[in-house]
C-alpha atoms as a PDB file:
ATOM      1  CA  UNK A   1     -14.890   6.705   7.797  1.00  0.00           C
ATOM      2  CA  UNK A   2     -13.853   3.748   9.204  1.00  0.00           C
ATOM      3  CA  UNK A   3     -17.381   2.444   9.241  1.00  0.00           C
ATOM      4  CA  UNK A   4     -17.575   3.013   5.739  1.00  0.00           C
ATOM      5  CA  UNK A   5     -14.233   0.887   5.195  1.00  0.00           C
ATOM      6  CA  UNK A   6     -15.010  -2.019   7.313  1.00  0.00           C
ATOM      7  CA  UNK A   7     -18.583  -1.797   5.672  1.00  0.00           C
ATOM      8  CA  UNK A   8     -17.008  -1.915   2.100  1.00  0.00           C
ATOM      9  CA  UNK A   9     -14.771  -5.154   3.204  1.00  0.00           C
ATOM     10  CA  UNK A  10     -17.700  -7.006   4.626  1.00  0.00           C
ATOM     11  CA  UNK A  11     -19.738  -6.447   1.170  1.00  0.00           C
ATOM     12  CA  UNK A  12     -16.022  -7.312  -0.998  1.00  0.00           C
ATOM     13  CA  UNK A  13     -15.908 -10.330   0.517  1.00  0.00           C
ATOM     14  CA  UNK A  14     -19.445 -11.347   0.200  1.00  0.00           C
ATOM     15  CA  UNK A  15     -19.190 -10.500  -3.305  1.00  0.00           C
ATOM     16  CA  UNK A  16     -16.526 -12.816  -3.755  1.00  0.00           C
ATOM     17  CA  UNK A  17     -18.595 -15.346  -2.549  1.00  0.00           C
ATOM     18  CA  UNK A  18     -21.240 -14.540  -4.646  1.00  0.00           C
ATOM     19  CA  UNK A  19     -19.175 -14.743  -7.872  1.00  0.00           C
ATOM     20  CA  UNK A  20     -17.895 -17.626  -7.267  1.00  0.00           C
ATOM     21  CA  UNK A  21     -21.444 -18.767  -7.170  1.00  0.00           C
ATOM     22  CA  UNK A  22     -22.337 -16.923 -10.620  1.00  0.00           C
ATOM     23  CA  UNK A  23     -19.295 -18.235 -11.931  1.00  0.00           C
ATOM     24  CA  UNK A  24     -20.479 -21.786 -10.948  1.00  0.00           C
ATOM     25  CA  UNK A  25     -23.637 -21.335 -11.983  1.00  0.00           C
ATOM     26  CA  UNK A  26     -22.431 -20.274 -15.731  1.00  0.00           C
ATOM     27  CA  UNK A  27     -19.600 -22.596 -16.286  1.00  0.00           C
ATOM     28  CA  UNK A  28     -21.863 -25.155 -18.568  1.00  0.00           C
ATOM     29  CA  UNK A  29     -23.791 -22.602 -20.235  1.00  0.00           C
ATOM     30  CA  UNK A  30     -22.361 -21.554 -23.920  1.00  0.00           C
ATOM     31  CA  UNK A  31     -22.019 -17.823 -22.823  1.00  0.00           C
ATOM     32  CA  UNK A  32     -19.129 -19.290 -20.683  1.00  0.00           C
ATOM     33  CA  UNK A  33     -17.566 -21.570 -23.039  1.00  0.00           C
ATOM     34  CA  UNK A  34     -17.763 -19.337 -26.090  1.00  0.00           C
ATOM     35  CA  UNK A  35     -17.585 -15.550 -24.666  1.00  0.00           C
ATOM     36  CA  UNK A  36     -16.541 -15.454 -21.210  1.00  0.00           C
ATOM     37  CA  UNK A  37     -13.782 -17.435 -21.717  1.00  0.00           C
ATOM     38  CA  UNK A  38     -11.606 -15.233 -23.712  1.00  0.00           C
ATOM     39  CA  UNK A  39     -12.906 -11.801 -22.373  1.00  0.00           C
ATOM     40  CA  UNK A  40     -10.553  -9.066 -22.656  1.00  0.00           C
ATOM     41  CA  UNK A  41     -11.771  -5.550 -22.003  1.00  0.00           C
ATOM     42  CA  UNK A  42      -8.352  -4.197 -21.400  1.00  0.00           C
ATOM     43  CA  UNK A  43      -5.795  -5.565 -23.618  1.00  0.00           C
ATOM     44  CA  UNK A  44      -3.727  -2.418 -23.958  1.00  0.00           C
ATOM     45  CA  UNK A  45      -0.780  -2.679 -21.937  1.00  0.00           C
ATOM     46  CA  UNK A  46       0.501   0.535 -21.765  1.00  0.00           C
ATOM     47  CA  UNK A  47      -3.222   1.060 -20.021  1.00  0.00           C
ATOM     48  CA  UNK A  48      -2.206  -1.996 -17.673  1.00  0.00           C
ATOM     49  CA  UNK A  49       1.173   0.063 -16.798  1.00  0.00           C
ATOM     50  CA  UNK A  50      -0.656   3.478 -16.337  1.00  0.00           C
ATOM     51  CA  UNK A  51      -3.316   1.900 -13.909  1.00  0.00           C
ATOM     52  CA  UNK A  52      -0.445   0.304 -11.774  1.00  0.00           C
ATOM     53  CA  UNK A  53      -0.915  -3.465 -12.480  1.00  0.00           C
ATOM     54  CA  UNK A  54       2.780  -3.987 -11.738  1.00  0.00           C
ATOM     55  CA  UNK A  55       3.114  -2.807  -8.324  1.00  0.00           C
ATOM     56  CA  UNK A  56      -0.553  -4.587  -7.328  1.00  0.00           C
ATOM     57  CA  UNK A  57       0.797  -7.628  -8.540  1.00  0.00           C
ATOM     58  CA  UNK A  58       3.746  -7.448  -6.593  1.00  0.00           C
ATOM     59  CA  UNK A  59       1.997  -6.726  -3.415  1.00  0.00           C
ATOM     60  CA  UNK A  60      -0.564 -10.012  -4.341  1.00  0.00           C
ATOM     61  CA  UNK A  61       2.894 -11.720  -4.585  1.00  0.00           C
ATOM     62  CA  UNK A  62       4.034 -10.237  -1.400  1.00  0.00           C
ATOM     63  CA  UNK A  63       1.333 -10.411   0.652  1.00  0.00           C
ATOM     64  CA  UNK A  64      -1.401 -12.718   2.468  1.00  0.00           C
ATOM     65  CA  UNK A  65      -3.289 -12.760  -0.756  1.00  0.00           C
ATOM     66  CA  UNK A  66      -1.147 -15.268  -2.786  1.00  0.00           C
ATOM     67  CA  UNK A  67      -2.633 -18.016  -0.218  1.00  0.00           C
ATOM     68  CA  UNK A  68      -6.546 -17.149  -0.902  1.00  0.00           C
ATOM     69  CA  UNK A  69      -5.958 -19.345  -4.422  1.00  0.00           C
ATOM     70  CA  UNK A  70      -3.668 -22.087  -3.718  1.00  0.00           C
ATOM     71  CA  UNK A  71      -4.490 -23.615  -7.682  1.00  0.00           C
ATOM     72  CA  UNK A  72      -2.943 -20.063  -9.006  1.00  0.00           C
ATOM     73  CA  UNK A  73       0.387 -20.689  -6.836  1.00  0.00           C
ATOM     74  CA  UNK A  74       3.314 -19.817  -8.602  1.00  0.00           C
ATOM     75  CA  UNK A  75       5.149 -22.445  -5.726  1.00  0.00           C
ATOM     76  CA  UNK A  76       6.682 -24.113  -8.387  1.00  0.00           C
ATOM     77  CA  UNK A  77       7.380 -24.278 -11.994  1.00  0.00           C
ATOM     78  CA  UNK A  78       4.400 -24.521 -14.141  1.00  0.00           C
ATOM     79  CA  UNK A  79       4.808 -27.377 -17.487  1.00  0.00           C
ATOM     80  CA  UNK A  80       3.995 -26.578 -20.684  1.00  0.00           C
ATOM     81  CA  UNK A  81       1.668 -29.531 -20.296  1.00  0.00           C
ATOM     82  CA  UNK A  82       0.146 -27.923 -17.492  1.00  0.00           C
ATOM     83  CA  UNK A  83      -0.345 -24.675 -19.064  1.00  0.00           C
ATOM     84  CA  UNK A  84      -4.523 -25.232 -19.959  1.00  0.00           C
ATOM     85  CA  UNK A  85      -5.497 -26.436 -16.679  1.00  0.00           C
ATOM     86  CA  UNK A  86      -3.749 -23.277 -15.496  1.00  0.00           C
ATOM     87  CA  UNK A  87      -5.412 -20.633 -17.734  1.00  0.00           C
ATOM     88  CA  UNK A  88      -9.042 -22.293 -16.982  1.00  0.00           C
ATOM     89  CA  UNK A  89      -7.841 -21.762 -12.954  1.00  0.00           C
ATOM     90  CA  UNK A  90      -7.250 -18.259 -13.831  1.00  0.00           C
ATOM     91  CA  UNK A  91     -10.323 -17.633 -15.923  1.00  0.00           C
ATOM     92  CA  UNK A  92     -12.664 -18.340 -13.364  1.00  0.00           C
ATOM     93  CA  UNK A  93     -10.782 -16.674 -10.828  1.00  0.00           C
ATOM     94  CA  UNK A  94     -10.999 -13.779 -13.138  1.00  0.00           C
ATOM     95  CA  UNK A  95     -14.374 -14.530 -13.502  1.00  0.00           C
ATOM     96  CA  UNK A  96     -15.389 -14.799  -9.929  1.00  0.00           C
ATOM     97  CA  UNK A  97     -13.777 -11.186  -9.524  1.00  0.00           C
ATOM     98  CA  UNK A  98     -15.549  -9.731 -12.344  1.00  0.00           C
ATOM     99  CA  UNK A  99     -19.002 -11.053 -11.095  1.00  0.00           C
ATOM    100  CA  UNK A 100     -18.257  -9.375  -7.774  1.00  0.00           C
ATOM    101  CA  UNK A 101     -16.847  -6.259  -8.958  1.00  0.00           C
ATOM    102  CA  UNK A 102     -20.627  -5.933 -10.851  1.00  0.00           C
ATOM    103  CA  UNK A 103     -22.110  -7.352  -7.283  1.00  0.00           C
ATOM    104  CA  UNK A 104     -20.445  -4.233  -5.591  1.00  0.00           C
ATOM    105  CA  UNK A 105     -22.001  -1.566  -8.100  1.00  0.00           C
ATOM    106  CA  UNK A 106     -25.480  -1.205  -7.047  1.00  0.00           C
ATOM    107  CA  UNK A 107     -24.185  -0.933  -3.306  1.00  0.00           C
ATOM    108  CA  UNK A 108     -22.465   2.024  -4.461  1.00  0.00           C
ATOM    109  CA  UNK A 109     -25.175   3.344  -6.558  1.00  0.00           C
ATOM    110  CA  UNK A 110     -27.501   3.029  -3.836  1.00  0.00           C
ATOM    111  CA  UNK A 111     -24.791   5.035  -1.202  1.00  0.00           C
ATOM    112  CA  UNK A 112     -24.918   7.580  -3.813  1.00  0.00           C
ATOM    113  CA  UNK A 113     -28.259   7.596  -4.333  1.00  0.00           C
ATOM    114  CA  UNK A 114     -28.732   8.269  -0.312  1.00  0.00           C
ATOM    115  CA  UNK A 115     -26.546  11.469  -0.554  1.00  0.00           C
ATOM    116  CA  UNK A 116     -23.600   9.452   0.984  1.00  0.00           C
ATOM    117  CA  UNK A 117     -20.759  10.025  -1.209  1.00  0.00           C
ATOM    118  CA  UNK A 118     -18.060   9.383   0.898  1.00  0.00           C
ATOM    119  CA  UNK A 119     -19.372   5.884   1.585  1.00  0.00           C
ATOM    120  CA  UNK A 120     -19.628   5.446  -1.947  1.00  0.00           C
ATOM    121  CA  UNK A 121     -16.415   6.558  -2.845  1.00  0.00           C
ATOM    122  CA  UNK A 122     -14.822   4.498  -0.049  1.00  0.00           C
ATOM    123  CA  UNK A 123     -16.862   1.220  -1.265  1.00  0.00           C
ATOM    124  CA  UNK A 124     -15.921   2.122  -5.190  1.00  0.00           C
ATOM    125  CA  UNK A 125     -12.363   2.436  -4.281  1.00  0.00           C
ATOM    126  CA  UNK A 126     -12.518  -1.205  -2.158  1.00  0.00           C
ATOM    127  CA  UNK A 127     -14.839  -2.516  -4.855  1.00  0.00           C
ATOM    128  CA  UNK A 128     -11.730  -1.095  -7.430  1.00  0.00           C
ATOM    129  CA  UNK A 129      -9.076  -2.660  -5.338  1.00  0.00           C
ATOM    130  CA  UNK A 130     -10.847  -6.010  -4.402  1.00  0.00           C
ATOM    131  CA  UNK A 131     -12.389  -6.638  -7.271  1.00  0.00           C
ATOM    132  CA  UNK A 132     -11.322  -5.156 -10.691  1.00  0.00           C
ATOM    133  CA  UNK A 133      -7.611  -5.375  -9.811  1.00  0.00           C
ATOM    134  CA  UNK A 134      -7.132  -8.907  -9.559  1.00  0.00           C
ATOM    135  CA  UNK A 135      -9.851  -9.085 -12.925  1.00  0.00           C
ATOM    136  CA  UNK A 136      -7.276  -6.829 -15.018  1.00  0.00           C
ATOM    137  CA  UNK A 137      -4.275  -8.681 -13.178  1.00  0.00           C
ATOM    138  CA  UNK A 138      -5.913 -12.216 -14.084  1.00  0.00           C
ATOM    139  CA  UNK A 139      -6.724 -10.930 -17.531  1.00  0.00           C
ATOM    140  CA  UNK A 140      -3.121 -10.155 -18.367  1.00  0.00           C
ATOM    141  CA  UNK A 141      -1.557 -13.167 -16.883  1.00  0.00           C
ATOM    142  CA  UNK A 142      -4.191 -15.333 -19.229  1.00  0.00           C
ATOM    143  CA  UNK A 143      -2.891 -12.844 -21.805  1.00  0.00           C
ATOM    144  CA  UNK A 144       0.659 -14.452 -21.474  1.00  0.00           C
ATOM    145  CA  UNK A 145      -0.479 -17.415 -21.331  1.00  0.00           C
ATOM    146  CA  UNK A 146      -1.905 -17.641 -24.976  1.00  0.00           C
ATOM    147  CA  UNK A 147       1.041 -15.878 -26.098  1.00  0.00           C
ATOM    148  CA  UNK A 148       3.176 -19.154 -24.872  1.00  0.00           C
ATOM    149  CA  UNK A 149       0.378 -21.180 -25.817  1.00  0.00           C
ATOM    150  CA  UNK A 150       0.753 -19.509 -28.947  1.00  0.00           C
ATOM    151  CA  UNK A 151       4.344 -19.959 -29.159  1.00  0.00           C
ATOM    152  CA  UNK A 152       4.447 -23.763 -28.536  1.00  0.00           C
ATOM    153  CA  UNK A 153       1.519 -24.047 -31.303  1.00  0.00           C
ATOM    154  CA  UNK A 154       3.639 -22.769 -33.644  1.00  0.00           C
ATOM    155  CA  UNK A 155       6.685 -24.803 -32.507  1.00  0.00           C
ATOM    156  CA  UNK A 156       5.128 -27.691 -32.726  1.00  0.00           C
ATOM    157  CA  UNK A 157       3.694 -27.240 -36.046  1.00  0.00           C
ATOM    158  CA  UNK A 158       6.792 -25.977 -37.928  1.00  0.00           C
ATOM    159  CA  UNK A 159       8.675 -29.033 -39.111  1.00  0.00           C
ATOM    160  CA  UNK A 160      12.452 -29.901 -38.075  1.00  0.00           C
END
């Protein structure tokens, strides 16, 4: 079992590399700019609640994680000004994830092809953890972000 674990961290963390790569790769290309950029496959957030977003957020902010994406610090307080740079930061970070999440599958499709289901339960449940976690986590963060976006549109636009 603990094979299986350390196994299922070495792949993660090669996956992240390797969406980071994707995600570099696809930045220019219109599929980025015009559907990537405002994916949202789980806007519900009652969904968000039920799946435990909270408390994995929490730990991310509690934890050695926060430092693996200094740009997505919360060290201080973020302008309104400074708002877009931010969201693109957290796009491709959700990006990167997402691209390694889908990096992960065929491992575990191929440990379940073998007969290994443990294995493949153990990677799935790193892969889930690793990888579609922080995606759903960085999806509702940009979520509140175009809300206040959204907000000082409107502000702005209203007269005085």
């Amino acid at each position: 079992m603990i094979r299986y674990f350390t196994f299922s961290l070495s792949i993660a963390f090669i996956s992240w590399i390797v969406g980071m790569i994707i995600t570099a790769l696809l930045s220019k290309t219109n599929l980025y700019q015009q559907r990537l950029s405002s994916l949202n496959f789980l806007s519900n957030e009652k969904l968000n609640t039920a799946l435990g977003i909270q408390p994995f957020k929490w730990i991310i902010l509690h934890s050695f994680f926060k430092y693996f994406n200094p740009k997505l610090s919360l060290s201080k307080k973020i302008k309104a000004s400074e708002l877009g740079t931010y969201r693109l930061e957290m796009m491709k970070a959700e990006l990167n994830h997402l691209f390694a999440f889908l990096f992960m599958v065929p491992f575990i499709l191929f440990r379940l092809y073998q007969g290994l289901y443990w294995f493949a339960v153990v990677m799935l449940f790193v892969n889930l953890i690793m990888n579609l976690y922080p995606t759903l986590l960085q999806q509702q963060n940009k979520r509140r972000i175009d809300r206040y976006l959204q907000i000082l549109k409107l502000r702005s636009a209203s007269p005085v």
